[in-house]
Protein backbone atom coordinates (compact mmCIF):
# COMPACT_ATOMS: atom_id res chain seq x y z
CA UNK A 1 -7.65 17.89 20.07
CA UNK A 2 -5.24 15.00 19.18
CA UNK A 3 -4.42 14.46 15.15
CA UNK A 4 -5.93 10.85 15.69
CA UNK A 5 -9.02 12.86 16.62
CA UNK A 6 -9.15 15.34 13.93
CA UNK A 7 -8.79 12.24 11.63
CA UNK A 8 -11.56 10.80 13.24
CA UNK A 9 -14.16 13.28 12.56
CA UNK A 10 -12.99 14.68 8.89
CA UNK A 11 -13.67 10.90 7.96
CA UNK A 12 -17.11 11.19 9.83
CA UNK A 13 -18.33 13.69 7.91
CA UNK A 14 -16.52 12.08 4.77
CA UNK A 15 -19.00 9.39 5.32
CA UNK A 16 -22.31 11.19 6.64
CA UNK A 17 -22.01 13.47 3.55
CA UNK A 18 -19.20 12.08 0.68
CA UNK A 19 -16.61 14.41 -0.18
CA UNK A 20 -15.35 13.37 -4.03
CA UNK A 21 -12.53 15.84 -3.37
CA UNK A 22 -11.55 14.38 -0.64
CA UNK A 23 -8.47 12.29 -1.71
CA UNK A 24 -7.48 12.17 -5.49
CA UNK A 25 -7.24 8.59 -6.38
CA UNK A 26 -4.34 7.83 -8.93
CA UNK A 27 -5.97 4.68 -10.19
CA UNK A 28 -9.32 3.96 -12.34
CA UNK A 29 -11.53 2.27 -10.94
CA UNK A 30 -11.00 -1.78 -11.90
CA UNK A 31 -12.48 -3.53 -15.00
CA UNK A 32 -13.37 -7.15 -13.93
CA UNK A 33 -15.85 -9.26 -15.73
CA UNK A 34 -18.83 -9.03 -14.04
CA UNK A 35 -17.77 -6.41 -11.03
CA UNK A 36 -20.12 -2.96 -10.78
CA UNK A 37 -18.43 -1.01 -8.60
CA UNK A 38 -21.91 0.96 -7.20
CA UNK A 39 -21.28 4.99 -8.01
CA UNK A 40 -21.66 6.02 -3.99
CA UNK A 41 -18.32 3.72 -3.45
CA UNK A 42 -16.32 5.72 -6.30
CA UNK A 43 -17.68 9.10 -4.71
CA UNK A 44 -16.26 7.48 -1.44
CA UNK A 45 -13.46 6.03 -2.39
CA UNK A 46 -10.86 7.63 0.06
CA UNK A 47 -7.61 6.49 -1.59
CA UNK A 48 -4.38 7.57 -3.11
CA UNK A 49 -4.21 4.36 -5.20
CA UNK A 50 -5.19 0.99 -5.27
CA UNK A 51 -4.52 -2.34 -3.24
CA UNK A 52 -5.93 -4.91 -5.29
CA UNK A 53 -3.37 -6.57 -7.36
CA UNK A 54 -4.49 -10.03 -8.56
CA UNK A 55 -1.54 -12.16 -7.96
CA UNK A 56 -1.83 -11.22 -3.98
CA UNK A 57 -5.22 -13.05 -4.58
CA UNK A 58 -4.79 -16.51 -5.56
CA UNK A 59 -6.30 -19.63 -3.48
CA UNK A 60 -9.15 -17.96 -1.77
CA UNK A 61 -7.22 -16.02 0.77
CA UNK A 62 -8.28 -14.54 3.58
CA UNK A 63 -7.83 -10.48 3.62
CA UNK A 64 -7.91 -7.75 6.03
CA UNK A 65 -8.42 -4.17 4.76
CA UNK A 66 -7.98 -1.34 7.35
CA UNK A 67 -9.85 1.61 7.06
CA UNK A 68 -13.01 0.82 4.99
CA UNK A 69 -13.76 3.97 2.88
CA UNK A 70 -17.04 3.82 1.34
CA UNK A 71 -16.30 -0.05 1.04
CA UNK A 72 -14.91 -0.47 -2.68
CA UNK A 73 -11.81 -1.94 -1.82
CA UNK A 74 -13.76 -4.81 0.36
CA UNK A 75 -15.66 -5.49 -2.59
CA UNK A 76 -12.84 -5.81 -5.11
CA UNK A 77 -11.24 -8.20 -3.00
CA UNK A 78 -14.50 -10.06 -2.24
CA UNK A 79 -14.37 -10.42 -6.08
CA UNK A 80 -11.71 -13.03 -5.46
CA UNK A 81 -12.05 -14.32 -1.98
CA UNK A 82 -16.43 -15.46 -2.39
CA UNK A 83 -16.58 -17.20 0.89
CA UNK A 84 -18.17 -16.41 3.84
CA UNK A 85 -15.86 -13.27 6.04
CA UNK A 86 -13.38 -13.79 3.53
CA UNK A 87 -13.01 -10.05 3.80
CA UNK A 88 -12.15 -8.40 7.03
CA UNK A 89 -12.62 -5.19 7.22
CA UNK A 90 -11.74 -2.61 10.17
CA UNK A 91 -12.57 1.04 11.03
CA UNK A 92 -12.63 2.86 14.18
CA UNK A 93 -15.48 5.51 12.49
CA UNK A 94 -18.86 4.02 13.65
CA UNK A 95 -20.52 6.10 10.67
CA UNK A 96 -17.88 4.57 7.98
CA UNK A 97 -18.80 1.43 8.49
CA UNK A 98 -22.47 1.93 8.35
CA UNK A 99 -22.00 3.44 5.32
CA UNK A 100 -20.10 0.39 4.20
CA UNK A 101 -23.03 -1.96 5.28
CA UNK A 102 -26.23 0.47 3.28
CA UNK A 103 -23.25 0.47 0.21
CA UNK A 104 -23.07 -3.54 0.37
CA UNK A 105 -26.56 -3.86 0.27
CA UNK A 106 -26.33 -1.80 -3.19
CA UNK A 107 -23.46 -3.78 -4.42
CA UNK A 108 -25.51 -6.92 -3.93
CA UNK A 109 -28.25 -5.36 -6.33
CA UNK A 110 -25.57 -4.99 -8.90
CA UNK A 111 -23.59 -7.96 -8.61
CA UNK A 112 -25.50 -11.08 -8.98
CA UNK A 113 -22.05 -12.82 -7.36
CA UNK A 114 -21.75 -10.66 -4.80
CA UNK A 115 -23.31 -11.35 -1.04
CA UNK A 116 -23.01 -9.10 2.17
CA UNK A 117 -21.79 -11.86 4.25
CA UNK A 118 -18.32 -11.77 1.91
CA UNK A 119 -17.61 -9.24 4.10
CA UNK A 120 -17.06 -8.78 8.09
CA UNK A 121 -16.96 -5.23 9.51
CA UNK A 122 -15.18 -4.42 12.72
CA UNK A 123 -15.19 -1.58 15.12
CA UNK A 124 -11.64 -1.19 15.47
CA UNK A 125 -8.37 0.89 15.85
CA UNK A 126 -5.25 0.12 13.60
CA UNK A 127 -3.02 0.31 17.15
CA UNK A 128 -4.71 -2.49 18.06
CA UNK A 129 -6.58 -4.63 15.55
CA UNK A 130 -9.25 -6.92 16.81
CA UNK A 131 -7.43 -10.06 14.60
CA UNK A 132 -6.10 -12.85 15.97
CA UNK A 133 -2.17 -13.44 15.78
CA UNK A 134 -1.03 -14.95 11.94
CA UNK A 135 -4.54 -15.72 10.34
CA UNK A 136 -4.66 -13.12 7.48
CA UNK A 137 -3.13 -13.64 4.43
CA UNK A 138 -3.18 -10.52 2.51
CA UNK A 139 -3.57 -7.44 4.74
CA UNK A 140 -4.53 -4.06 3.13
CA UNK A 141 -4.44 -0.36 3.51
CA UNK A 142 -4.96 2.76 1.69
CA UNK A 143 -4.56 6.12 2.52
CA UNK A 144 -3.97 5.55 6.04
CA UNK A 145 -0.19 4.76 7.44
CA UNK A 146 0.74 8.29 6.18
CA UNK A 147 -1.52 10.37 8.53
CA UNK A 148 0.28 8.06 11.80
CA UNK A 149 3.12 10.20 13.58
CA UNK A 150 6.26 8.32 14.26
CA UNK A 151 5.58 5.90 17.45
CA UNK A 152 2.20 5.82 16.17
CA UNK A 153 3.30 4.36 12.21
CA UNK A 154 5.57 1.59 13.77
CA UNK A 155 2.92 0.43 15.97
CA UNK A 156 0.30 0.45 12.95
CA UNK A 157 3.24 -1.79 11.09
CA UNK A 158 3.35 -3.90 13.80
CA UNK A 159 0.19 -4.71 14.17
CA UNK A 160 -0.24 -5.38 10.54
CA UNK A 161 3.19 -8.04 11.05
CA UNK A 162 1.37 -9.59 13.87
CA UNK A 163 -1.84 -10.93 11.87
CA UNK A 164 0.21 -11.65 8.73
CA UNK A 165 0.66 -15.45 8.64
CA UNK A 166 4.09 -16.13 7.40
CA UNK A 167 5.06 -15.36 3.78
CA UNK A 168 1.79 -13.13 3.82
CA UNK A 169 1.87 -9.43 2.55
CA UNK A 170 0.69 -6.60 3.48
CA UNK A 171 -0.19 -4.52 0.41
CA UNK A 172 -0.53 -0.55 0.86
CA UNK A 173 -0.79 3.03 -0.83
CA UNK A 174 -0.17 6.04 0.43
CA UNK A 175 1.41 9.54 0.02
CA UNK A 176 5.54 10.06 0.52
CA UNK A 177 7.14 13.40 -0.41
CA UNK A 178 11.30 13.90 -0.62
CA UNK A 179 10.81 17.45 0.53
CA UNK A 180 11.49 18.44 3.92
CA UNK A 181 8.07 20.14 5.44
CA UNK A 182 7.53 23.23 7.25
CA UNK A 183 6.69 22.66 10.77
CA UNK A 184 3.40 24.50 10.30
CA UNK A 185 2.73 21.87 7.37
CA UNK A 186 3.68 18.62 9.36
CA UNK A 187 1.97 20.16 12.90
CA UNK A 188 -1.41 20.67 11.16
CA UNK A 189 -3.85 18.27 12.33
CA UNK A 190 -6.39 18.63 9.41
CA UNK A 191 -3.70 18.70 6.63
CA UNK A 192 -2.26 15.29 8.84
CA UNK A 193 -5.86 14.00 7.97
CA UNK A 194 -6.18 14.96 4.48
CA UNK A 195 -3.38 12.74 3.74
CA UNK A 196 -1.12 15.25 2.86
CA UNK A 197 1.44 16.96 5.99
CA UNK A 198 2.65 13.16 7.04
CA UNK A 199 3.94 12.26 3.83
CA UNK A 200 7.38 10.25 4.74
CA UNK A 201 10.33 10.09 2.04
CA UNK A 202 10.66 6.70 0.40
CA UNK A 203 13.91 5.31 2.15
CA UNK A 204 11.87 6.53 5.64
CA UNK A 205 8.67 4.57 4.57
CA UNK A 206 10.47 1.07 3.77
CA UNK A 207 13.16 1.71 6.67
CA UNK A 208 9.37 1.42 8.92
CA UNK A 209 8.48 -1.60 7.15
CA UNK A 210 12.03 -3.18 7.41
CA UNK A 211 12.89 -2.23 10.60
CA UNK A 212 9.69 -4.16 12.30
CA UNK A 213 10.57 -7.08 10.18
CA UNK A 214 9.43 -7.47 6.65
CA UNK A 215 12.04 -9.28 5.00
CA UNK A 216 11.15 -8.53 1.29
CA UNK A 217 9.83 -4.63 -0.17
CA UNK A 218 8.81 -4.28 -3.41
CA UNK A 219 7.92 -0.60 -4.82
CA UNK A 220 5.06 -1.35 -7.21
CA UNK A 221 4.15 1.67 -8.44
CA UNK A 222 5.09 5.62 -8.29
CA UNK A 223 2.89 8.32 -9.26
CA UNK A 224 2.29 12.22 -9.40
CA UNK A 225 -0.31 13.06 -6.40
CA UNK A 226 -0.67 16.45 -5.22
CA UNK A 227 0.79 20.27 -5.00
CA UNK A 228 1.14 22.25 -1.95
CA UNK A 229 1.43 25.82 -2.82
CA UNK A 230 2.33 28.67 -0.76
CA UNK A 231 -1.04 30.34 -1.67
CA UNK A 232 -3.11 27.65 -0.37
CA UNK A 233 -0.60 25.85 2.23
CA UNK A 234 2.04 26.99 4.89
CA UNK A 235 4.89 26.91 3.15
CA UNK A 236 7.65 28.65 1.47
CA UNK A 237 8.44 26.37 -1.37
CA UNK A 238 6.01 24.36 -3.36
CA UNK A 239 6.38 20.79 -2.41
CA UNK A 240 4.97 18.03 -4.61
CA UNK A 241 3.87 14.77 -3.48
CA UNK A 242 3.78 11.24 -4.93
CA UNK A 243 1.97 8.85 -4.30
CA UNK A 244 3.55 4.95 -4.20
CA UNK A 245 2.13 1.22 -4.05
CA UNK A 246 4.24 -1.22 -1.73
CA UNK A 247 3.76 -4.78 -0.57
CA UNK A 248 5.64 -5.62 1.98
CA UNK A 249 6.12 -9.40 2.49
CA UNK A 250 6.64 -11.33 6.31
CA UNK A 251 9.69 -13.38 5.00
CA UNK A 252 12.65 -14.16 7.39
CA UNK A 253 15.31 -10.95 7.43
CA UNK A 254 18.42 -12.03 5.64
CA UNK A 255 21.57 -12.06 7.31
CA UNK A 256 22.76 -9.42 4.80
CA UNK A 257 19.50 -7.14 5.35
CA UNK A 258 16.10 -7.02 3.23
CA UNK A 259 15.57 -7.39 -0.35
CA UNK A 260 13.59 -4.14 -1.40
CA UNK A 261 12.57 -3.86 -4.94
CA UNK A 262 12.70 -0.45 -6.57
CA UNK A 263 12.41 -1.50 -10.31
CA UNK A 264 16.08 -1.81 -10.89
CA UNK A 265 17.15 -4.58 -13.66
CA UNK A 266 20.50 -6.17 -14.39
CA UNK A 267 21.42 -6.93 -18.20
CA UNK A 268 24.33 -9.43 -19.24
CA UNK A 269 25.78 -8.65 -22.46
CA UNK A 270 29.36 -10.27 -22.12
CA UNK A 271 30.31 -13.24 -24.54
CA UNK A 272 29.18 -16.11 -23.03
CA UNK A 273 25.58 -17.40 -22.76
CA UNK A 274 25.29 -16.27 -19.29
CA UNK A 275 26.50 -15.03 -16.09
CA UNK A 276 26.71 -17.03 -12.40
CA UNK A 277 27.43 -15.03 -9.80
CA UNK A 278 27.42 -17.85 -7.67
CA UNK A 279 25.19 -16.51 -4.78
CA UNK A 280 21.76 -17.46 -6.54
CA UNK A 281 21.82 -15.00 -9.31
CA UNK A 282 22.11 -16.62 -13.06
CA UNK A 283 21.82 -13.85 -15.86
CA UNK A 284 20.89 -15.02 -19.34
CA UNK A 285 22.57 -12.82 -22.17
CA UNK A 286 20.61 -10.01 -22.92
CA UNK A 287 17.78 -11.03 -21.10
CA UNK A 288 16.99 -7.74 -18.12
CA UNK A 289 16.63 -9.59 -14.62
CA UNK A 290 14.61 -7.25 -11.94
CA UNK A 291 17.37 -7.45 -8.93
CA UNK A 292 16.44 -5.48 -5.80
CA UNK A 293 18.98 -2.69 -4.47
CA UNK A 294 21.31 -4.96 -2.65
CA UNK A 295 21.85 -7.16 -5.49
CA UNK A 296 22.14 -4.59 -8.00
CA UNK A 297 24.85 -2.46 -5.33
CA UNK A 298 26.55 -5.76 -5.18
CA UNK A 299 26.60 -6.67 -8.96
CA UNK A 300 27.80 -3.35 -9.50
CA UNK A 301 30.61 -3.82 -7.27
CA UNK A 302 32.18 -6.45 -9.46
CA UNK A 303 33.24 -3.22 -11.71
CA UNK A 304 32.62 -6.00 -14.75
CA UNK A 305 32.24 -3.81 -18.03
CA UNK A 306 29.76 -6.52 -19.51
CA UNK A 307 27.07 -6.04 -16.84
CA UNK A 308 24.86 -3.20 -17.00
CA UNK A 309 22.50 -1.95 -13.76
CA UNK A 310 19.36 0.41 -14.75
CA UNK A 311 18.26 2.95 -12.31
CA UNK A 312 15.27 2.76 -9.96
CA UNK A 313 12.03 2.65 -11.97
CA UNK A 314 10.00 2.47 -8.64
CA UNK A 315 7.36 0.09 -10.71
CA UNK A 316 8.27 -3.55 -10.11
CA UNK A 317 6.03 -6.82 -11.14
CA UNK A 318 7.40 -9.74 -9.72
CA UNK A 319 10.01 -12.33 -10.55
CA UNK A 320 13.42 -11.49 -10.13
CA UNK A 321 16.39 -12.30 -8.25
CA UNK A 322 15.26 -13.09 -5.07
């Protein structure tokens, strides 16, 4: 049996029978006026964070989410796209996304905003979506590039660059770990599955974004996940697992590489009102400016003793440099 396999039928029982345990979720569940998120789409909500980030959101946009869960996600975003298959949502687990269409139908009872036809489901693989070339704006998952092996992931990326229209983001969650594994741990199918044996380090995860042709990276979050012990796992050492938010945005490559955001901020505290490096970057005095790593490595460079870099906070907001 092939790991894509295994994956394929621990999520088909996820959704025949809802496992709460299945993934721990580092994010409450959103507070919107008006949203009801129904209680069978928190028990199903198969995530290791969350997506949905309003500022993606703006101007009715059209989304993609891959790997529907229980169907939460697809509703939070149908909170701000409200037209007709403004949501796209894709799973290759025929039960998943009937249990997304009997969850809608609940979701409709408690959301007088809220209509089924938000939402388009698709049969589908995330090797090869069924979406046309550049017509999504914001695509989505959660949960889900971490189980690929390596060939697999890039293709995944890939596929997610190909829908993007340019300047559009795809916004994701998932598991990374700065451990090395066991090969027992990253050769178990089922652990592959449970989100937890294909957990890449950081600089791995953005080098697969980067490397197909994302232009801009910006680490949004970072967050305590999961424990494997040697009681429970195969392992020697306990390893402990994060779990990060990323968009990753289809802007041109600059000639001098991408601009990835790790929550890193510059502060000018030198004696005149403000500093010019002359390559697009205008510090105010004492006023922090987010830079992403290249800026900050090149800033730091200038060895000027009125310029002070922070370290990587790995939680970034917008604005900035760049």
């Amino acid at each position: 049996m092939s790991y894509l396999q295994a994956t394929n039928d621990l999520y088909k029982e996820a959704a025949l029978t809802p496992d709460v345990g299945l993934c721990c979720t580092t994010n409450p569940i959103w507070e919107l006026p008006g949203l009801t998120v129904p209680k069978i789409m928190q028990e199903m909500n198969y995530g290791c964070g969350s997506t949905v980030h309003a500022r993606d959101l703006t101007n009715n946009p059209k989304i993609l989410y891959v790997g529907v869960g229980g169907g939460m996600e697809l509703l939070q975003f149908s909170y701000f796209s409200r037209q007709r298959s403004g949501v796209i949502g894709v799973d290759v687990v025929d039960e998943m996304l009937e249990a997304s269409r009997k969850n809608f139908t609940i979701a409709e009872e408690e959301n007088d905003w809220f209509k089924s036809e938000f939402v388009t489901l698709r049969k589908g693989d995330a090797l090869n979506l069924p979406v046309e070339d550049g017509s999504i704006d914001v695509a989505a998952q959660n949960c889900l590039f971490n189980i690929f092996k390596e060939d697999d992931l890039k293709r995944a990326i890939e596929e997610m660059y190909r829908v993007l229209k340019p300047q559009g983001r795809l916004v994701m969650s998932d598991p990374v770990c700065e451990q090395e594994m066991s090969p027992d741990l990253r050769n178990d199918d089922r652990l592959r599955a449970l989100c937890l044996s294909g957990s890449l380090p950081i600089h791995k995860y953005v080098k697969a974004l980067t490397d197909v042709g994302f232009g801009t990276i910006e680490i949004r979050a970072r967050k305590p996940y999961r424990i494997l012990d040697p009681k429970n796992y195969p392992t020697d050492e306990l390893i402990y697992i994060e779990s990060i938010e990323v968009a990753a945005i289809k802007d041109p490559m600059p000639n001098d590489g991408p601009c990835v955001f790790t929550g890193k901020a510059a502060i000018y505290y030198g004696s005149q009102d403000y500093f010019d490096d002359k390559k697009g970057h205008v510090l105010l005095k004492n006023q922090p400016l987010a830079v992403c790593d290249k800026t900050a490595g090149a800033l730091a460079a200038m060895n000027r003793d009125d310029i002070f870099i922070s370290k990587s906070t790995y939680h970034y907001d917008g604005g900035g440099c760049c």
